[in-house]
PDB file of N, CA and C in Angstrom:
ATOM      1  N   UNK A   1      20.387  19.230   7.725  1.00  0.00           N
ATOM      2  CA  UNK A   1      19.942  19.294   6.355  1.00  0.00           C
ATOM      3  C   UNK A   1      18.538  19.895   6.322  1.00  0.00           C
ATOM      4  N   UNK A   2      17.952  21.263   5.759  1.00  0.00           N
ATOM      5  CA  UNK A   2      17.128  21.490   5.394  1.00  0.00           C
ATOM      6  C   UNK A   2      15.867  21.194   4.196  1.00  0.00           C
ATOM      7  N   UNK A   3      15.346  20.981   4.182  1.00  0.00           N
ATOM      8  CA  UNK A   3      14.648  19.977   3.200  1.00  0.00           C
ATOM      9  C   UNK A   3      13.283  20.850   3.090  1.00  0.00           C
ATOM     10  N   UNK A   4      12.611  21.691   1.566  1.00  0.00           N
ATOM     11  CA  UNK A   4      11.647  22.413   1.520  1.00  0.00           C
ATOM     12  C   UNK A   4      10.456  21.627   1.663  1.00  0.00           C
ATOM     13  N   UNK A   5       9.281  21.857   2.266  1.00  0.00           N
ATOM     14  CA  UNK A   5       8.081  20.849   2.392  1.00  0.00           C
ATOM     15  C   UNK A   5       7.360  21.260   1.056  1.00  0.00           C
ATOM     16  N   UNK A   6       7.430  22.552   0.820  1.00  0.00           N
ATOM     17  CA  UNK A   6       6.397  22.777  -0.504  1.00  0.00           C
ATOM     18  C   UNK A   6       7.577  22.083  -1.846  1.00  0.00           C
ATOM     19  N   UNK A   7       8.720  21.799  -1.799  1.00  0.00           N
ATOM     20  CA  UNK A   7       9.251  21.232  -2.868  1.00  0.00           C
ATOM     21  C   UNK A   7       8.874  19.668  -2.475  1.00  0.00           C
ATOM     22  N   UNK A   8       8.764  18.702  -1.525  1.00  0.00           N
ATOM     23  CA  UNK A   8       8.354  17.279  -1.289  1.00  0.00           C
ATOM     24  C   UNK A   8       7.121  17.354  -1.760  1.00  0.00           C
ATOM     25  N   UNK A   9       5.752  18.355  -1.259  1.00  0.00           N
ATOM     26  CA  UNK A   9       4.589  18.338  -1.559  1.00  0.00           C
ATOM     27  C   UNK A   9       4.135  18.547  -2.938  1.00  0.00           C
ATOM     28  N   UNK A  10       5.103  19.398  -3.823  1.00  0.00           N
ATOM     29  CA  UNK A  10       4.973  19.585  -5.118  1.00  0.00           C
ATOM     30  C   UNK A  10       5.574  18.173  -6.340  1.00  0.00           C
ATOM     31  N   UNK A  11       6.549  17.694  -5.358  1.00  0.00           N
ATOM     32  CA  UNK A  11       7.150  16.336  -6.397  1.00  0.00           C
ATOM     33  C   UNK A  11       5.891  14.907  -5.687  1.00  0.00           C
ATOM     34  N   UNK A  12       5.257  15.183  -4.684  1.00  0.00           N
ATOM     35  CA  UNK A  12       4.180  14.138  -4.139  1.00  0.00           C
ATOM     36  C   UNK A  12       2.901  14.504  -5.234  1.00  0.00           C
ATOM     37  N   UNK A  13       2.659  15.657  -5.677  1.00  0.00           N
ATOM     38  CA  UNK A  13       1.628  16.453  -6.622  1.00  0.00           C
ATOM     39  C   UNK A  13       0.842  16.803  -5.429  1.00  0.00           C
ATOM     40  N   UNK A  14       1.251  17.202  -4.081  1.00  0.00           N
ATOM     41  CA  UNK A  14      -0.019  17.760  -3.460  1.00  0.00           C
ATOM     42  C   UNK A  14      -0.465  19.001  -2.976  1.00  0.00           C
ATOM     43  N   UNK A  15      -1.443  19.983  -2.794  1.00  0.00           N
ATOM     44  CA  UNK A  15      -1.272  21.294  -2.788  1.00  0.00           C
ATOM     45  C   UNK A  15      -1.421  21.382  -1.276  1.00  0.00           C
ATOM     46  N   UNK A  16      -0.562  22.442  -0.809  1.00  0.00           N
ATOM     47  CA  UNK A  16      -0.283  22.618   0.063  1.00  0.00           C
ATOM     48  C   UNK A  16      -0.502  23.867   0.669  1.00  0.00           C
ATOM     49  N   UNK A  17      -1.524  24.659   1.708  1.00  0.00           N
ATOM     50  CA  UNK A  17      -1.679  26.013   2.131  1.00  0.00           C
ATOM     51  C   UNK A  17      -0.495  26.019   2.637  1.00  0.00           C
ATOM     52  N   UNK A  18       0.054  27.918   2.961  1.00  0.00           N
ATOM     53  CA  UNK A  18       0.612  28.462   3.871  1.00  0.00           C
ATOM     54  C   UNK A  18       0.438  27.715   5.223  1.00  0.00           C
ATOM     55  N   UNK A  19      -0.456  27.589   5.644  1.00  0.00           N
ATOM     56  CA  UNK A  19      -0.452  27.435   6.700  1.00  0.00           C
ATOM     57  C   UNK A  19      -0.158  25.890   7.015  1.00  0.00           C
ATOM     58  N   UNK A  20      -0.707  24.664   5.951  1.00  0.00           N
ATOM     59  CA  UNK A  20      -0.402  23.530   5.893  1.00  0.00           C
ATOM     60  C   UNK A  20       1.552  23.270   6.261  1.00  0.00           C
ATOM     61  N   UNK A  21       1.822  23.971   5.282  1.00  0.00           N
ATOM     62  CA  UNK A  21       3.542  24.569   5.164  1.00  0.00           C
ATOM     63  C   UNK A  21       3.948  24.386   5.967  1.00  0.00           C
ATOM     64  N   UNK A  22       3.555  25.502   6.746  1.00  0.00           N
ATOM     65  CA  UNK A  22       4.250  25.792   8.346  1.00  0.00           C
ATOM     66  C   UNK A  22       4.018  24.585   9.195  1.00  0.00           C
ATOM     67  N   UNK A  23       2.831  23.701   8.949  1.00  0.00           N
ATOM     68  CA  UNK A  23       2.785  22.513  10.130  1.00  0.00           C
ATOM     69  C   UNK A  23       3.814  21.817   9.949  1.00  0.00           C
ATOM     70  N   UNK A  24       4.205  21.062   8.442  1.00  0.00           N
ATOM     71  CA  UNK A  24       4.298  20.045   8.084  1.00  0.00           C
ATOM     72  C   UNK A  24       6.005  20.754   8.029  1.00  0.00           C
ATOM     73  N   UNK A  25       6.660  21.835   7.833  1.00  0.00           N
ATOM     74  CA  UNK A  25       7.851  21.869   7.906  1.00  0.00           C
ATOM     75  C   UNK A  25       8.852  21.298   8.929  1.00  0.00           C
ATOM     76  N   UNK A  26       8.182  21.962   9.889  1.00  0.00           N
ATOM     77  CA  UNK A  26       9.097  21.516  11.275  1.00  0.00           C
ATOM     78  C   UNK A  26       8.897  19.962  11.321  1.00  0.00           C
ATOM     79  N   UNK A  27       8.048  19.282  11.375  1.00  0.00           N
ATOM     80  CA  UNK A  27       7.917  17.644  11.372  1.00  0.00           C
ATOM     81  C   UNK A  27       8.503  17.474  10.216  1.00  0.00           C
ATOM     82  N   UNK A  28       8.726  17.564   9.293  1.00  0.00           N
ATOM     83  CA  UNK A  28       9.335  16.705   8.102  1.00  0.00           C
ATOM     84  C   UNK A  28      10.714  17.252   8.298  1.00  0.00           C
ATOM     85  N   UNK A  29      11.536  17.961   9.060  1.00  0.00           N
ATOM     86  CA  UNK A  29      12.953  18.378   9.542  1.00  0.00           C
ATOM     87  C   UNK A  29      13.001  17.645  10.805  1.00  0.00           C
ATOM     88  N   UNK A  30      12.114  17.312  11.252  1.00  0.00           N
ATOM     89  CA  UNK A  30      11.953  15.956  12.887  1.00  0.00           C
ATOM     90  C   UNK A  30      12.482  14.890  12.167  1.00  0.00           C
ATOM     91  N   UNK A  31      11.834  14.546  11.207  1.00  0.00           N
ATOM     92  CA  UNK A  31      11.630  13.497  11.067  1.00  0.00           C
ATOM     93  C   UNK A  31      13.872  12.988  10.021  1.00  0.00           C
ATOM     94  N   UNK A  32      13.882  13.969   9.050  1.00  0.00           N
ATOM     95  CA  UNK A  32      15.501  14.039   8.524  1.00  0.00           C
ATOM     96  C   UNK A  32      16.600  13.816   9.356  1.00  0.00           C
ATOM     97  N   UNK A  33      16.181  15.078  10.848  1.00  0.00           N
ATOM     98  CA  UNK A  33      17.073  14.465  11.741  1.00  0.00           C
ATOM     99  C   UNK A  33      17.060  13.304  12.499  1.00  0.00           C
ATOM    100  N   UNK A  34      16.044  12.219  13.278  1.00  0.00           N
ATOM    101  CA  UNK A  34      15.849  11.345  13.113  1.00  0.00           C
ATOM    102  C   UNK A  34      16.473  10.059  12.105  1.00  0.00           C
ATOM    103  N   UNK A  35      16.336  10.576  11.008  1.00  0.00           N
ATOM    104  CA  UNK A  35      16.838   9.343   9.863  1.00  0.00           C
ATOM    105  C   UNK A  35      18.690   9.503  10.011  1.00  0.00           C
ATOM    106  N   UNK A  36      19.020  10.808   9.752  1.00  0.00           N
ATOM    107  CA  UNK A  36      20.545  11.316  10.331  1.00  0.00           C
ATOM    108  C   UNK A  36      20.819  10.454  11.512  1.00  0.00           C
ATOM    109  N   UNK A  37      20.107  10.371  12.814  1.00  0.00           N
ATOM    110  CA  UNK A  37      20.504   9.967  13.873  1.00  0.00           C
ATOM    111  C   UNK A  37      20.715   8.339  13.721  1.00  0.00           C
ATOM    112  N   UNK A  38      19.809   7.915  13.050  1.00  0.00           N
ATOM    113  CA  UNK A  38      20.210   5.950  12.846  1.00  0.00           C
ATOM    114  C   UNK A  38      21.062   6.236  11.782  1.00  0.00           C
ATOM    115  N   UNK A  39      21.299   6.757  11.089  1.00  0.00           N
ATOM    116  CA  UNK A  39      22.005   6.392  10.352  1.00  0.00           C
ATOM    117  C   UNK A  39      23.697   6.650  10.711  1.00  0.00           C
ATOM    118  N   UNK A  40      23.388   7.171  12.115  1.00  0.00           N
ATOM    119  CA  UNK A  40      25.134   7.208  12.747  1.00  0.00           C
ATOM    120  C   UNK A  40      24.858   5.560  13.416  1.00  0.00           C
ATOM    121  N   UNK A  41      24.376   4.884  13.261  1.00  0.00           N
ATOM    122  CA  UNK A  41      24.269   3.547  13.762  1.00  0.00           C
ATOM    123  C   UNK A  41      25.679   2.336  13.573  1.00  0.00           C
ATOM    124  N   UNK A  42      25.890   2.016  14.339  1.00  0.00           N
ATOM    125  CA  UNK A  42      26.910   1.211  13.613  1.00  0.00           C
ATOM    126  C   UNK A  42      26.474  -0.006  13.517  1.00  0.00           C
ATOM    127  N   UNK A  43      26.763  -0.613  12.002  1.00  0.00           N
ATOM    128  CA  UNK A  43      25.756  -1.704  11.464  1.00  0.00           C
ATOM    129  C   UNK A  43      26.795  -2.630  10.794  1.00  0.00           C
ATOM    130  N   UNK A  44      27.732  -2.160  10.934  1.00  0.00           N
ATOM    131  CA  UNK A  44      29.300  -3.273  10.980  1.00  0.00           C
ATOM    132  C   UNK A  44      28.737  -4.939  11.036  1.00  0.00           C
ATOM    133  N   UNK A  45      28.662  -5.513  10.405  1.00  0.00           N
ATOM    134  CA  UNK A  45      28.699  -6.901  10.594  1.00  0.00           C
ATOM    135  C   UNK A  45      27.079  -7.307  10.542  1.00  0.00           C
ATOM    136  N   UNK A  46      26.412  -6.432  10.576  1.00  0.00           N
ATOM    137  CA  UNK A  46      24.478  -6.906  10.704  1.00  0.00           C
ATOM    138  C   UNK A  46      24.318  -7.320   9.172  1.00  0.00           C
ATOM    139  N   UNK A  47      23.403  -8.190   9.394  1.00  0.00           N
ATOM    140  CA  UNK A  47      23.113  -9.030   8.160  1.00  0.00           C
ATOM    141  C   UNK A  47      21.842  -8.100   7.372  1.00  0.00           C
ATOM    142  N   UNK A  48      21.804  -8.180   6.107  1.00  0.00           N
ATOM    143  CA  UNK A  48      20.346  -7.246   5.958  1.00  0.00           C
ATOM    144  C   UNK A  48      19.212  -8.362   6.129  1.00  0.00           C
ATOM    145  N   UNK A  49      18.042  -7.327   6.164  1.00  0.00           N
ATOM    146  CA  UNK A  49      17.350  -8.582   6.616  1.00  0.00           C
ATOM    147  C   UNK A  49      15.791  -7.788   6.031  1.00  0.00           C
ATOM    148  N   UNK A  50      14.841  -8.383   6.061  1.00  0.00           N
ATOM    149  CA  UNK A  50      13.701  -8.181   5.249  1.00  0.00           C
ATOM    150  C   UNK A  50      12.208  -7.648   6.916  1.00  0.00           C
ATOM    151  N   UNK A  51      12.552  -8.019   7.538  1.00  0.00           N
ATOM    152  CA  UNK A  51      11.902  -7.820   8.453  1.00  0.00           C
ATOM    153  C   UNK A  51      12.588  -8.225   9.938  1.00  0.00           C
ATOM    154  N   UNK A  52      11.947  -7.403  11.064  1.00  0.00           N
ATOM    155  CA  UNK A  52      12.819  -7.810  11.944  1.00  0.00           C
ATOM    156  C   UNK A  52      13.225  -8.539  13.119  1.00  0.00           C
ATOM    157  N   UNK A  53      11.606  -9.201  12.461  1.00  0.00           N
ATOM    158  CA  UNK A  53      11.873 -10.746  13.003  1.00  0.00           C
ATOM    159  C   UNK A  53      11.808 -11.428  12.068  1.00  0.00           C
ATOM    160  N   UNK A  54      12.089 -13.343  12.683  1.00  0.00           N
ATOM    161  CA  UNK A  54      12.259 -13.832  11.607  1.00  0.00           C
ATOM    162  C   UNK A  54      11.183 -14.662  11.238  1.00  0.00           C
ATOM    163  N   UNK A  55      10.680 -14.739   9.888  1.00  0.00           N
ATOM    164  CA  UNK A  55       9.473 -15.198   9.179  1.00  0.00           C
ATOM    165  C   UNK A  55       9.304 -16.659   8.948  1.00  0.00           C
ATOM    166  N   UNK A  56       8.365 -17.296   9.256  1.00  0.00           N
ATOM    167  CA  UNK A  56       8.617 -18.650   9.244  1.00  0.00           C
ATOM    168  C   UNK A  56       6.962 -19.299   7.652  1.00  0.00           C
ATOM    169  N   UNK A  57       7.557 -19.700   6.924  1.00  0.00           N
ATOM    170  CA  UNK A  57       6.979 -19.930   5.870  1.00  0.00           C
ATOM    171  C   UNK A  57       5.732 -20.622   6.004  1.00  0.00           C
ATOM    172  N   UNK A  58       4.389 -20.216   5.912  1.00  0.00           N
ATOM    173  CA  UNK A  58       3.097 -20.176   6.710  1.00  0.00           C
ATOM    174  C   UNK A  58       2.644 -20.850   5.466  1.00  0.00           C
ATOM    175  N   UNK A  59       3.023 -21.300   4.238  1.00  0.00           N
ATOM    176  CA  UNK A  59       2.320 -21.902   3.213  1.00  0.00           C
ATOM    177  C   UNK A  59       1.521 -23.772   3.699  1.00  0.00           C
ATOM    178  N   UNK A  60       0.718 -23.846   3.312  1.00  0.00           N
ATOM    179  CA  UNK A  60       0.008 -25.129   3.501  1.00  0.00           C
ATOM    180  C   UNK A  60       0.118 -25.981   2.302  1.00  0.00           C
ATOM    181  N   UNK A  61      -0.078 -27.280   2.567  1.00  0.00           N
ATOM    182  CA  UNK A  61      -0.312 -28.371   1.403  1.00  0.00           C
ATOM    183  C   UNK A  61      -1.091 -27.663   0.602  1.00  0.00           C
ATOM    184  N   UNK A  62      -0.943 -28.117  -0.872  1.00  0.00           N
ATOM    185  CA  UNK A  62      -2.010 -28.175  -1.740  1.00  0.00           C
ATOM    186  C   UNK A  62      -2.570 -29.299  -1.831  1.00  0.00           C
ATOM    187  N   UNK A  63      -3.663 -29.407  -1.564  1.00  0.00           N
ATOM    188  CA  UNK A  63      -4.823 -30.378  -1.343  1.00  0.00           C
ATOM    189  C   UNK A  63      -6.193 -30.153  -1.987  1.00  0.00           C
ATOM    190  N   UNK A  64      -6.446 -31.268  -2.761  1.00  0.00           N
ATOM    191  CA  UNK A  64      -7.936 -31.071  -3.512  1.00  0.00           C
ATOM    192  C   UNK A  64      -9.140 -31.327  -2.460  1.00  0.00           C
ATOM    193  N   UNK A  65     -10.242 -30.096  -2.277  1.00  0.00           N
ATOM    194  CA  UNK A  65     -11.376 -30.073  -1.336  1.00  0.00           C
ATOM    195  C   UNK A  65     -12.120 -29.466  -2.334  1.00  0.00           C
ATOM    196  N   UNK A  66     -13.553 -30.345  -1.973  1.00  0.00           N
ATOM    197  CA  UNK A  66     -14.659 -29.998  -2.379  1.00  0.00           C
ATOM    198  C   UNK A  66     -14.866 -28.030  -2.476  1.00  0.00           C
ATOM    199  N   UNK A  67     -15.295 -28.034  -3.587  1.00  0.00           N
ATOM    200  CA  UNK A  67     -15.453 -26.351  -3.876  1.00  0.00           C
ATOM    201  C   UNK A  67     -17.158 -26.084  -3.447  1.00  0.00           C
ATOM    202  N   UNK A  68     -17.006 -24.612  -3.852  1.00  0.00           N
ATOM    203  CA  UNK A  68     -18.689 -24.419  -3.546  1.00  0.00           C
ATOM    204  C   UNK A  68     -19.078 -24.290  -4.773  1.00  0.00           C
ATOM    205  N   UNK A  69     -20.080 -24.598  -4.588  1.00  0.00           N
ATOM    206  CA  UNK A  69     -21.100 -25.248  -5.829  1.00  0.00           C
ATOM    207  C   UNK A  69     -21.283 -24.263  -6.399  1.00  0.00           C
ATOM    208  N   UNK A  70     -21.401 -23.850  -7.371  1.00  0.00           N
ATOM    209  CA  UNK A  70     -21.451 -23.190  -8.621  1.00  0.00           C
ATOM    210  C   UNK A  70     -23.028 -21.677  -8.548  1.00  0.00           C
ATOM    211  N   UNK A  71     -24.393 -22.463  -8.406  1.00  0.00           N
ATOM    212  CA  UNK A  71     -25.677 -21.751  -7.818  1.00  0.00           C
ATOM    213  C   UNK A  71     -25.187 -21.369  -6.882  1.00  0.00           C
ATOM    214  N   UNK A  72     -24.645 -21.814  -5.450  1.00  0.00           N
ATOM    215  CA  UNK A  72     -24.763 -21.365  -4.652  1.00  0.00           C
ATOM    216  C   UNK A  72     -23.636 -20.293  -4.332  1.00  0.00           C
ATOM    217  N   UNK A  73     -22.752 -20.101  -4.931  1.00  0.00           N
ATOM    218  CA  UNK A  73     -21.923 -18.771  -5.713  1.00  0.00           C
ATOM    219  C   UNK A  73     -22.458 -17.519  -5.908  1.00  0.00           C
ATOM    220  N   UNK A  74     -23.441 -17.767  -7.057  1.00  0.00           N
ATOM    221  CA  UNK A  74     -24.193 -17.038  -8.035  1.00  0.00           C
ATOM    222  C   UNK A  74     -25.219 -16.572  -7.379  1.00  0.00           C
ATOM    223  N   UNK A  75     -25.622 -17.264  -5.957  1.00  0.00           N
ATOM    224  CA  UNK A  75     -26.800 -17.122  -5.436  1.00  0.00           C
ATOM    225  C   UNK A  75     -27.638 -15.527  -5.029  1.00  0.00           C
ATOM    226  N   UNK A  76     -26.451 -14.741  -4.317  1.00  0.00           N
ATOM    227  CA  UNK A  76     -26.338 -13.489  -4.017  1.00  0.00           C
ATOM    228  C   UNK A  76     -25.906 -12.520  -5.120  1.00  0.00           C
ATOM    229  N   UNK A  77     -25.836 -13.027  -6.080  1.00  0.00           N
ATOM    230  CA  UNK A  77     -25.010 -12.039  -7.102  1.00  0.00           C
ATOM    231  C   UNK A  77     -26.152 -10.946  -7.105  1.00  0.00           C
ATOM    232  N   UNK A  78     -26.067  -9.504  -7.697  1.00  0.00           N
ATOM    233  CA  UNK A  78     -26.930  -8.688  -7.843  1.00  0.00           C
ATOM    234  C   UNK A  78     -27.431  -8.603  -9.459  1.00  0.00           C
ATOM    235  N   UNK A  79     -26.573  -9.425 -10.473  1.00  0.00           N
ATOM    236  CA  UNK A  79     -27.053  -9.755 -11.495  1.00  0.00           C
ATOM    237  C   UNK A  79     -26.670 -10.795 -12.477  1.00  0.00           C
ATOM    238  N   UNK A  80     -26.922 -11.578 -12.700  1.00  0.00           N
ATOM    239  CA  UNK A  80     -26.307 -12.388 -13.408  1.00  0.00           C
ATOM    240  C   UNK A  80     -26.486 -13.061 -15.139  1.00  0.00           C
ATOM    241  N   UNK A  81     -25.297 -13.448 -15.831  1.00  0.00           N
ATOM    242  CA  UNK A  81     -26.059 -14.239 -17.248  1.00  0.00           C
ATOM    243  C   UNK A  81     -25.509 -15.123 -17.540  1.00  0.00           C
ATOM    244  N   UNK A  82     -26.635 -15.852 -17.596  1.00  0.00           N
ATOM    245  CA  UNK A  82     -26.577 -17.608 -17.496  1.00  0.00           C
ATOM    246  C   UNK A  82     -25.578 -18.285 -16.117  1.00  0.00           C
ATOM    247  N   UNK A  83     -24.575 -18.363 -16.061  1.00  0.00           N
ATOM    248  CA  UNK A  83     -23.864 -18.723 -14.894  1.00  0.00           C
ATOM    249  C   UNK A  83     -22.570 -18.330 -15.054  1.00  0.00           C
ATOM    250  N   UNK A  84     -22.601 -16.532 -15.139  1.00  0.00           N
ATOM    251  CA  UNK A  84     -21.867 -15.600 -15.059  1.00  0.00           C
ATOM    252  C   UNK A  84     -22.729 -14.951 -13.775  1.00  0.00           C
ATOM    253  N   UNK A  85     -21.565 -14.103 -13.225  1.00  0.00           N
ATOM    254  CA  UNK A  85     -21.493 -13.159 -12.844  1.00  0.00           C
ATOM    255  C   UNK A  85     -21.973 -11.520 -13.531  1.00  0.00           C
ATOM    256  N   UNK A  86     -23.023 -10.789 -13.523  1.00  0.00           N
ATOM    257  CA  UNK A  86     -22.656  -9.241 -14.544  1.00  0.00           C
ATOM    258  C   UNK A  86     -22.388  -8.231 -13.715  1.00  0.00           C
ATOM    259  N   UNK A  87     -21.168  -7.550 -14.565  1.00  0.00           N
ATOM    260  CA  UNK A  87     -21.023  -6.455 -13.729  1.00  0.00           C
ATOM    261  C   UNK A  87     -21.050  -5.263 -14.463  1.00  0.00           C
ATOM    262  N   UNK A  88     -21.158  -4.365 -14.141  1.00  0.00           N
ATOM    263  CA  UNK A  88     -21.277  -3.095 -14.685  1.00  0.00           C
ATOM    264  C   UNK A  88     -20.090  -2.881 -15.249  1.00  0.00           C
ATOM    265  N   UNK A  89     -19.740  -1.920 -16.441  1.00  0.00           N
ATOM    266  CA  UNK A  89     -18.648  -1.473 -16.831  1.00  0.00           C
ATOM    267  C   UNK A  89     -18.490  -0.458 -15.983  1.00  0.00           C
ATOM    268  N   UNK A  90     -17.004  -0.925 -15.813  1.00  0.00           N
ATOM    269  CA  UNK A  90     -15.895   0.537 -14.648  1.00  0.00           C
ATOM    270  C   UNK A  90     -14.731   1.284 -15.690  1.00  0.00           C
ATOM    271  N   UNK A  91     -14.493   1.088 -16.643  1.00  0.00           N
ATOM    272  CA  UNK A  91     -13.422   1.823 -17.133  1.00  0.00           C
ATOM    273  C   UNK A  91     -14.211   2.486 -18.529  1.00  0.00           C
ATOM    274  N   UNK A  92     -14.018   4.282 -18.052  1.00  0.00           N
ATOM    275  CA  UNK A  92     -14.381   5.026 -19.060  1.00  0.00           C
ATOM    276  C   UNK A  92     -13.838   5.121 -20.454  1.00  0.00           C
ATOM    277  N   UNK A  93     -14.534   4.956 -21.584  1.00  0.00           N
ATOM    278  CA  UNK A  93     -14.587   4.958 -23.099  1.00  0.00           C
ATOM    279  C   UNK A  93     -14.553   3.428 -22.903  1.00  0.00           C
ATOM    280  N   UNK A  94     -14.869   2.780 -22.665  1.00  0.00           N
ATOM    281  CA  UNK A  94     -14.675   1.314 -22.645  1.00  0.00           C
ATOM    282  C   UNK A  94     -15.697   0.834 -23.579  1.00  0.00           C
ATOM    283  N   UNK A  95     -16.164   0.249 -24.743  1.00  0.00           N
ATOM    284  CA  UNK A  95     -17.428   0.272 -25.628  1.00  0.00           C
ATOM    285  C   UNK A  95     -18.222  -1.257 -24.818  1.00  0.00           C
ATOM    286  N   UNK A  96     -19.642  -0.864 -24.880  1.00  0.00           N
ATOM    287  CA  UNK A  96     -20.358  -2.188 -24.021  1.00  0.00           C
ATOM    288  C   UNK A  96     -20.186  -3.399 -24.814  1.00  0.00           C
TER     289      UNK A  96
END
């Protein structure tokens, strides 16, 4: 199966030189045949599975512990009001 790199790179939105082209063709046809090759796999009877080992549920008690104190939070902040946090606005047209 032939597969164009400047048509993947154009549906990814990325621009791509001539010469980029030529690298990335032959590896992205490595890589198709490759996926072709497992996929002659025979998988008859395999369970699907999420990872490929198996995951053992790492969650802990919920338990009430002393928090950190509130000043000493705030302590490092680079600006603060009253016992906020301030931060600069990040999203453009955003009104102050």
């Amino acid at each position: 199966m032939k597969i164009d790199v400047g048509y993947v790179a154009e549906l990814a939105r990325l621009e791509l030189t001539d010469e980029e082209k030529s690298v990335f063709q032959p590896q992205l046809e490595n890589i198709v045949k490759y996926v072709e090759k497992i996929s002659e796999v025979d998988v008859e009877g395999v369970e699907p599975m999420m990872h490929g080992r198996p995951l053992v549920n790492a969650f802990r008690e919920d338990e009430v512990r002393p928090s950190l104190d509130r000043e000493a939070a705030l302590a490092n902040a680079p600006a603060r009001v009253g016992e906020e946090f301030l931060l600069p606005k990040i999203v453009e047209g955003a009104e102050s």
